[in-house]
Protein backbone atom coordinates (compact mmCIF):
# COMPACT_ATOMS: atom_id res chain seq x y z
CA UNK A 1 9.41 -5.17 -15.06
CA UNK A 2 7.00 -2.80 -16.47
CA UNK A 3 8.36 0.71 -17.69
CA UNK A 4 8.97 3.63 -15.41
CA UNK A 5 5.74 5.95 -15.60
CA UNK A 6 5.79 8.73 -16.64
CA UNK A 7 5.29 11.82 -14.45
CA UNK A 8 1.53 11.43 -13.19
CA UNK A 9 -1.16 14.71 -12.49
CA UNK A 10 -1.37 15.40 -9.07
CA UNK A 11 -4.43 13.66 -7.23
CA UNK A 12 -7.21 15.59 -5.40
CA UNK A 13 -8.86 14.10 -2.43
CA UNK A 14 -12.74 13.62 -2.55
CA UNK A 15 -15.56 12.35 -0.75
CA UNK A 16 -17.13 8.86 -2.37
CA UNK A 17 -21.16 8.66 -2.82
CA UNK A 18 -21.67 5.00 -3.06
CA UNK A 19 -24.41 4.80 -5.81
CA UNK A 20 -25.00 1.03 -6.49
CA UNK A 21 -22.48 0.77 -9.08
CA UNK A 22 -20.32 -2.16 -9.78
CA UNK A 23 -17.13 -1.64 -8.13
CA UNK A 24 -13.71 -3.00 -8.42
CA UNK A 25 -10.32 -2.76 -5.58
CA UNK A 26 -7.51 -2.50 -8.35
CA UNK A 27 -3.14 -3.11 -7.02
CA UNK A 28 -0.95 -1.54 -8.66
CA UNK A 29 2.96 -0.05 -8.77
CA UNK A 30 4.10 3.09 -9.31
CA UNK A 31 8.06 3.57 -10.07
CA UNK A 32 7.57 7.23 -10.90
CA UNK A 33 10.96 8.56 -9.32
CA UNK A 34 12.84 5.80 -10.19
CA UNK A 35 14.88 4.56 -12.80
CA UNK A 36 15.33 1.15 -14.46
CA UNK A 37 19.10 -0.16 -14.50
CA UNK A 38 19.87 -3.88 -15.52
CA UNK A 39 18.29 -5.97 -12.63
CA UNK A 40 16.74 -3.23 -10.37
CA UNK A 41 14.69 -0.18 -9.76
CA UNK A 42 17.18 2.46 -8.85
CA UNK A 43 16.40 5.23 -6.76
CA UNK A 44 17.93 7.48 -3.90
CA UNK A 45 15.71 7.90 -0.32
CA UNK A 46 15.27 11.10 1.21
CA UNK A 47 17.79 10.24 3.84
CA UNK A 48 19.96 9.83 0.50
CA UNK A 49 20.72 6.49 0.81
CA UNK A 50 21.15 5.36 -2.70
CA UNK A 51 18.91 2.39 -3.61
CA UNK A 52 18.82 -0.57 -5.75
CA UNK A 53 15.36 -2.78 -5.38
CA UNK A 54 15.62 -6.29 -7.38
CA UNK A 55 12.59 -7.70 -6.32
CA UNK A 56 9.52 -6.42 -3.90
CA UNK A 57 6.65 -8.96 -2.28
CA UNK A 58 3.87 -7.55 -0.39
CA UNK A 59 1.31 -9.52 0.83
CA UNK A 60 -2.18 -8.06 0.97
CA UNK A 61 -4.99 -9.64 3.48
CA UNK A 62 -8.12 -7.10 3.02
CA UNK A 63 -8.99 -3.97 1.63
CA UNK A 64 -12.23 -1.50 3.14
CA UNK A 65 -13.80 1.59 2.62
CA UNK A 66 -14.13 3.96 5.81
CA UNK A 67 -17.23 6.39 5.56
CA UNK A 68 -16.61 9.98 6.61
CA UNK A 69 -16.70 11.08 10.21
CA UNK A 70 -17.78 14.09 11.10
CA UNK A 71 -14.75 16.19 12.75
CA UNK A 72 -16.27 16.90 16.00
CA UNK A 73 -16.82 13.19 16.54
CA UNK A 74 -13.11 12.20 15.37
CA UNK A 75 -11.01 10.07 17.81
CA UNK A 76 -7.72 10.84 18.45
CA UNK A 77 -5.28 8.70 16.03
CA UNK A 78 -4.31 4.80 18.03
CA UNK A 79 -1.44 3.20 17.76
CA UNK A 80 -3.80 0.26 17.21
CA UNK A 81 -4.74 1.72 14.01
CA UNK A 82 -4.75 -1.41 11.96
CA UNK A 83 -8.14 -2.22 14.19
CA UNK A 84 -9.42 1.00 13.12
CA UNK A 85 -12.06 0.30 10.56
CA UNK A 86 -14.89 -1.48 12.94
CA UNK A 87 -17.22 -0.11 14.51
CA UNK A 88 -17.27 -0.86 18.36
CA UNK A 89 -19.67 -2.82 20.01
CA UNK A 90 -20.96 -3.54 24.02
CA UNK A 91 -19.37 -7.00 23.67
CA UNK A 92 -16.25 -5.10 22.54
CA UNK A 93 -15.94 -6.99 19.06
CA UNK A 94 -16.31 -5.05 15.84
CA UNK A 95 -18.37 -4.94 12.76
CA UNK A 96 -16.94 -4.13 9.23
CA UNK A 97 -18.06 -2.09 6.84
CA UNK A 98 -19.99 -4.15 3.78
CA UNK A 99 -16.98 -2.78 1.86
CA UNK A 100 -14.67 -4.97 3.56
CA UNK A 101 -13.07 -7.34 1.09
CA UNK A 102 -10.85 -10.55 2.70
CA UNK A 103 -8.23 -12.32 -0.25
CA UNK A 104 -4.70 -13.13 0.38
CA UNK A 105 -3.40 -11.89 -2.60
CA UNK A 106 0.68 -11.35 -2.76
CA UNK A 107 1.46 -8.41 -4.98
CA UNK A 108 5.12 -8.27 -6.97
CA UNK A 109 6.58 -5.12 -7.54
CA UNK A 110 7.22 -6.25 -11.44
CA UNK A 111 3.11 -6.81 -11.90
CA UNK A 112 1.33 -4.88 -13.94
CA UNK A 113 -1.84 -3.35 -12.27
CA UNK A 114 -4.52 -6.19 -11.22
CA UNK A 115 -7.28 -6.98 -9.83
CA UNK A 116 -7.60 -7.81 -6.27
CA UNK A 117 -11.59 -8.29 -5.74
CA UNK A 118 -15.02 -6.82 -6.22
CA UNK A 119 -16.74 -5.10 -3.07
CA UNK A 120 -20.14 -4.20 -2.00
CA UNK A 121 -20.79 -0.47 -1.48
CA UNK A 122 -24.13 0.64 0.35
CA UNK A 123 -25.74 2.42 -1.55
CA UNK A 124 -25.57 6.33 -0.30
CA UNK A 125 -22.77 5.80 2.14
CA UNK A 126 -20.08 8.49 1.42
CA UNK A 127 -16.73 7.63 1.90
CA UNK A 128 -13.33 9.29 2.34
CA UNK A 129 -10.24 6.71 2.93
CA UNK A 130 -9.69 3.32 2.40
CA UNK A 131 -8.02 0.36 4.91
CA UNK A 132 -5.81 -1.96 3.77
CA UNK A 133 -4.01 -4.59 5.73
CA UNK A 134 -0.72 -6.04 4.79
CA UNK A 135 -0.88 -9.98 6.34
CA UNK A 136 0.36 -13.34 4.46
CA UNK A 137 -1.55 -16.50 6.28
CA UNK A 138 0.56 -19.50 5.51
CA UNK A 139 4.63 -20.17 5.29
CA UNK A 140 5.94 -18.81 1.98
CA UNK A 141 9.16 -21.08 0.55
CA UNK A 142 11.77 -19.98 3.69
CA UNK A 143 8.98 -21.93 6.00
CA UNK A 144 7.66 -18.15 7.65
CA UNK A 145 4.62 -16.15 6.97
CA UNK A 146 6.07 -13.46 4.31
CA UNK A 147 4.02 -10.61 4.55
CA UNK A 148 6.98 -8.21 2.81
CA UNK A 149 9.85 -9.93 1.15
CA UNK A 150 12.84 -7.54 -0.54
CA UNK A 151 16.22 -8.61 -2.09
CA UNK A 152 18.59 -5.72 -3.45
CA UNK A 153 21.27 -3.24 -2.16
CA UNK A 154 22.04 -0.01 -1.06
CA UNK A 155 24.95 2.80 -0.31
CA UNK A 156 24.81 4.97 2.53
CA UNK A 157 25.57 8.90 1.77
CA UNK A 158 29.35 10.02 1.19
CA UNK A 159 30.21 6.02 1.12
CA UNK A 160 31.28 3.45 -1.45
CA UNK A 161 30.43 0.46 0.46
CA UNK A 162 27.60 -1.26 -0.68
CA UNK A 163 25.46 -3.78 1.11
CA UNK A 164 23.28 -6.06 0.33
CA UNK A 165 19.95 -7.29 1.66
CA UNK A 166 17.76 -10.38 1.40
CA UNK A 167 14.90 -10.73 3.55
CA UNK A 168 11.27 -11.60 4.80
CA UNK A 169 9.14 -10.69 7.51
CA UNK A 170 5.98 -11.94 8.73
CA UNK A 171 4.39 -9.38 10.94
CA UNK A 172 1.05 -7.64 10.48
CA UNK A 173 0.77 -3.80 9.31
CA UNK A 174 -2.06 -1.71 8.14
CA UNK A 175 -2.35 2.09 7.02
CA UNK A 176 -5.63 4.14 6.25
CA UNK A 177 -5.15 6.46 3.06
CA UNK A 178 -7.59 9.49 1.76
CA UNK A 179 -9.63 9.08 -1.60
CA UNK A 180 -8.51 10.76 -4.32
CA UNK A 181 -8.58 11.56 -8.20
CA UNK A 182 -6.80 12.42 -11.02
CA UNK A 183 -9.59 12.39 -13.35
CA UNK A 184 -8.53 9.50 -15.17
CA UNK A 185 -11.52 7.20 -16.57
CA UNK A 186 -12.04 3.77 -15.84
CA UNK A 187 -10.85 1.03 -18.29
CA UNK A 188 -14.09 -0.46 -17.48
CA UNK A 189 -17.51 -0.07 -16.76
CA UNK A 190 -16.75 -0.54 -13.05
CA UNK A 191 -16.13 2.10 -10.56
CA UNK A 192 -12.47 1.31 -9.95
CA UNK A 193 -10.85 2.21 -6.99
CA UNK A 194 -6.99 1.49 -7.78
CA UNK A 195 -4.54 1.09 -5.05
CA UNK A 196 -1.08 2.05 -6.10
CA UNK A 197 2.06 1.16 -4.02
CA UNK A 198 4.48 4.09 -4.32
CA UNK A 199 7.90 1.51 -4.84
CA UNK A 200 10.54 5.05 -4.57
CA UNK A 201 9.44 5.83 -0.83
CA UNK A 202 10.43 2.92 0.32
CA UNK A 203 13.19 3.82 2.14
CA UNK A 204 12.16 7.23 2.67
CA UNK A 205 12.41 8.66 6.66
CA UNK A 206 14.84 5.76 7.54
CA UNK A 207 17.51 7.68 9.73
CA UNK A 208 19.87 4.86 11.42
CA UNK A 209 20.30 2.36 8.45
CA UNK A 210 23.65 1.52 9.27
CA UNK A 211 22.71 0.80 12.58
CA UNK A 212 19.22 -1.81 11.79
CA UNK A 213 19.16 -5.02 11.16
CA UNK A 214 17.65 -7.00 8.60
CA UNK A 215 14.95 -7.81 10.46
CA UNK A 216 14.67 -3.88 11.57
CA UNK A 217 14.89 -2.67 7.98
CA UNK A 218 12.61 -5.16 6.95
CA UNK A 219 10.28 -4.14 9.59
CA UNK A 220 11.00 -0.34 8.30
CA UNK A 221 10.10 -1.18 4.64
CA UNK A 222 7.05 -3.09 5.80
CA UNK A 223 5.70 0.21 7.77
CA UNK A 224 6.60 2.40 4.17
CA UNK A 225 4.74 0.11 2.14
CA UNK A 226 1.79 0.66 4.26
CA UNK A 227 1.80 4.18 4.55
CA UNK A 228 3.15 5.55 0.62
CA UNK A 229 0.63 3.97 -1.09
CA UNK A 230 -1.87 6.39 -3.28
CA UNK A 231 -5.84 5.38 -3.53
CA UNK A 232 -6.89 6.75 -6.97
CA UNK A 233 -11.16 6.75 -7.64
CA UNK A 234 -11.41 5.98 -11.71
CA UNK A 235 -14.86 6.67 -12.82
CA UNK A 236 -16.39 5.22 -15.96
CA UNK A 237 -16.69 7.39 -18.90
C-alpha cells in the first residue's frame, strides 16, 4: 500500500466555471489519520472502536457535476438522493447533466490515485458539487454484485476481544459532495477534478457495532464511503 500522507492543507469550497477545458474525474485514497502496521491500515473511529482495515473494494458506477441552484429554489434534501442529479421531466424520467460520466470501475484502497474517465463540461455552466454513485453490475468471485468489499478487524472500547470481518455487499449508494481546493496544480494540462475516498472515517458515527451484523456493518461502511469522500478542483499551472 502506498505511504500514509502526510497532513494535507485544508480545502476551500468554490464555485466551478466550466470554460471548455479538457477535463479529467481522478480516484484516489487518502489514509491521512491512519497508520500503517504489517498487513493493515490502523486507525481508531470516533465511536473509538479501534480499527484494523486489510483490504477495501469500492465499486464506482458514475461520476457528475451538479450546477449551482439558487437557494430560494433549493428542494428540501430526499431520502432518494442517489436520483438527485436529473433534472425532472412531464414524463417523470430524468435528464443528466453532459457531465455525467458511466464506467464500472472498482477502486482498491492500496491504488495509487487513477484515472476514472474524461467528461464533457458545457461551456459556462458553473458548478458546485459533484455525484457519484457507488454500484458494481456483474457477480464479483463470491457469485454477488460487490459494490463494497472489506476484510480486517476491530476492538470495541475498554475490550480485548477482537473480531474479525470479511464481507461484501451488493446494494446501491450514492452521496453528493461540495467542490473544493487546496490550491494544488494539476499534474497535467487537464482540469482535474480528483475524488479522494477518506479510508480513516470509515467507521466513524457507527454506535451499536456489537450489536450489527456483517451484512449491517457492511451496509454501514458502504453509506461512509459514500459520504467521507473529499472532491479536490486541481487547476493547471
Amino acid at each position: 500500500m502506498p505511504p500514509t500522507p502526510e497532513r494535507l492543507e485544508p480545502l476551500e469550497p468554490i464555485e466551478l466555471v466550466a470554460d471548455g477545458r479538457l477535463t479529467t474525474y481522478r480516484v484516489a485514497w487518502s489514509w491521512e489519520g491512519a497508520t500503517r502496521e504489517d498487513d493493515a491500515y490502523h486507525f481508531t473511529s470516533t465511536e473509538g472502536v479501534e480499527v484494523w482495515l486489510e483490504s477495501i473494494e469500492i465499486t464506482n458506477a458514475s461520476m457528475e457535476l451538479l450546477p449551482c441552484v439558487a437557494e430560494e429554489t433549493a428542494l428540501l434534501p430526499s431520502p432518494l438522493d442517489f436520483f438527485r442529479p436529473k433534472t425532472a421531466r412531464a414524463d417523470h424520467g430524468g435528464i443528466s447533466d453532459v457531465s455525467l460520466f458511466e464506467r464500472i470501475f472498482v477502486q482498491s484502497g492500496d491504488a495509487e490515485e487513477e484515472l476514472y474517465g474524461q467528461p464533457t463540461l458545457e461551456r459556462g455552466v458553473i458548478y458546485c458539487e459533484l455525484f457519484r454513485l457507488l454500484r458494481a453490475e456483474s457477480p464479483g468471485p463470491s457469485g454477488v454484485r460487490e459494490t463494497l468489499k472489506a476484510r480486517g478487524r476491530y476492538s470495541l472500547p475498554d475490550s480485548d476481544a477482537v473480531t474479525h470481518f470479511d464481507f461484501a455487499i451488493e446494494l446501491d449508494h450514492g452521496a453528493a459532495t461540495t467542490l473544493a481546493t487546496r490550491g494544488t496544480p494539476s499534474s497535467s494540462d487537464a482540469l482535474e477534478i480528483v475524488v479522494v475516498q477518506r479510508g480513516r472515517e470509515l467507521f466513524d458515527g457507527i454506535d451499536d457495532l456489537a450489536d450489527l451484523s456483517e451484512r449491517e456493518l457492511a451496509f454501514e461502511l458502504l453509506r461512509n464511503a459514500a459520504r467521507y469522500v473529499d472532491v479536490e478542483i486541481r487547476r493547471p499551472d
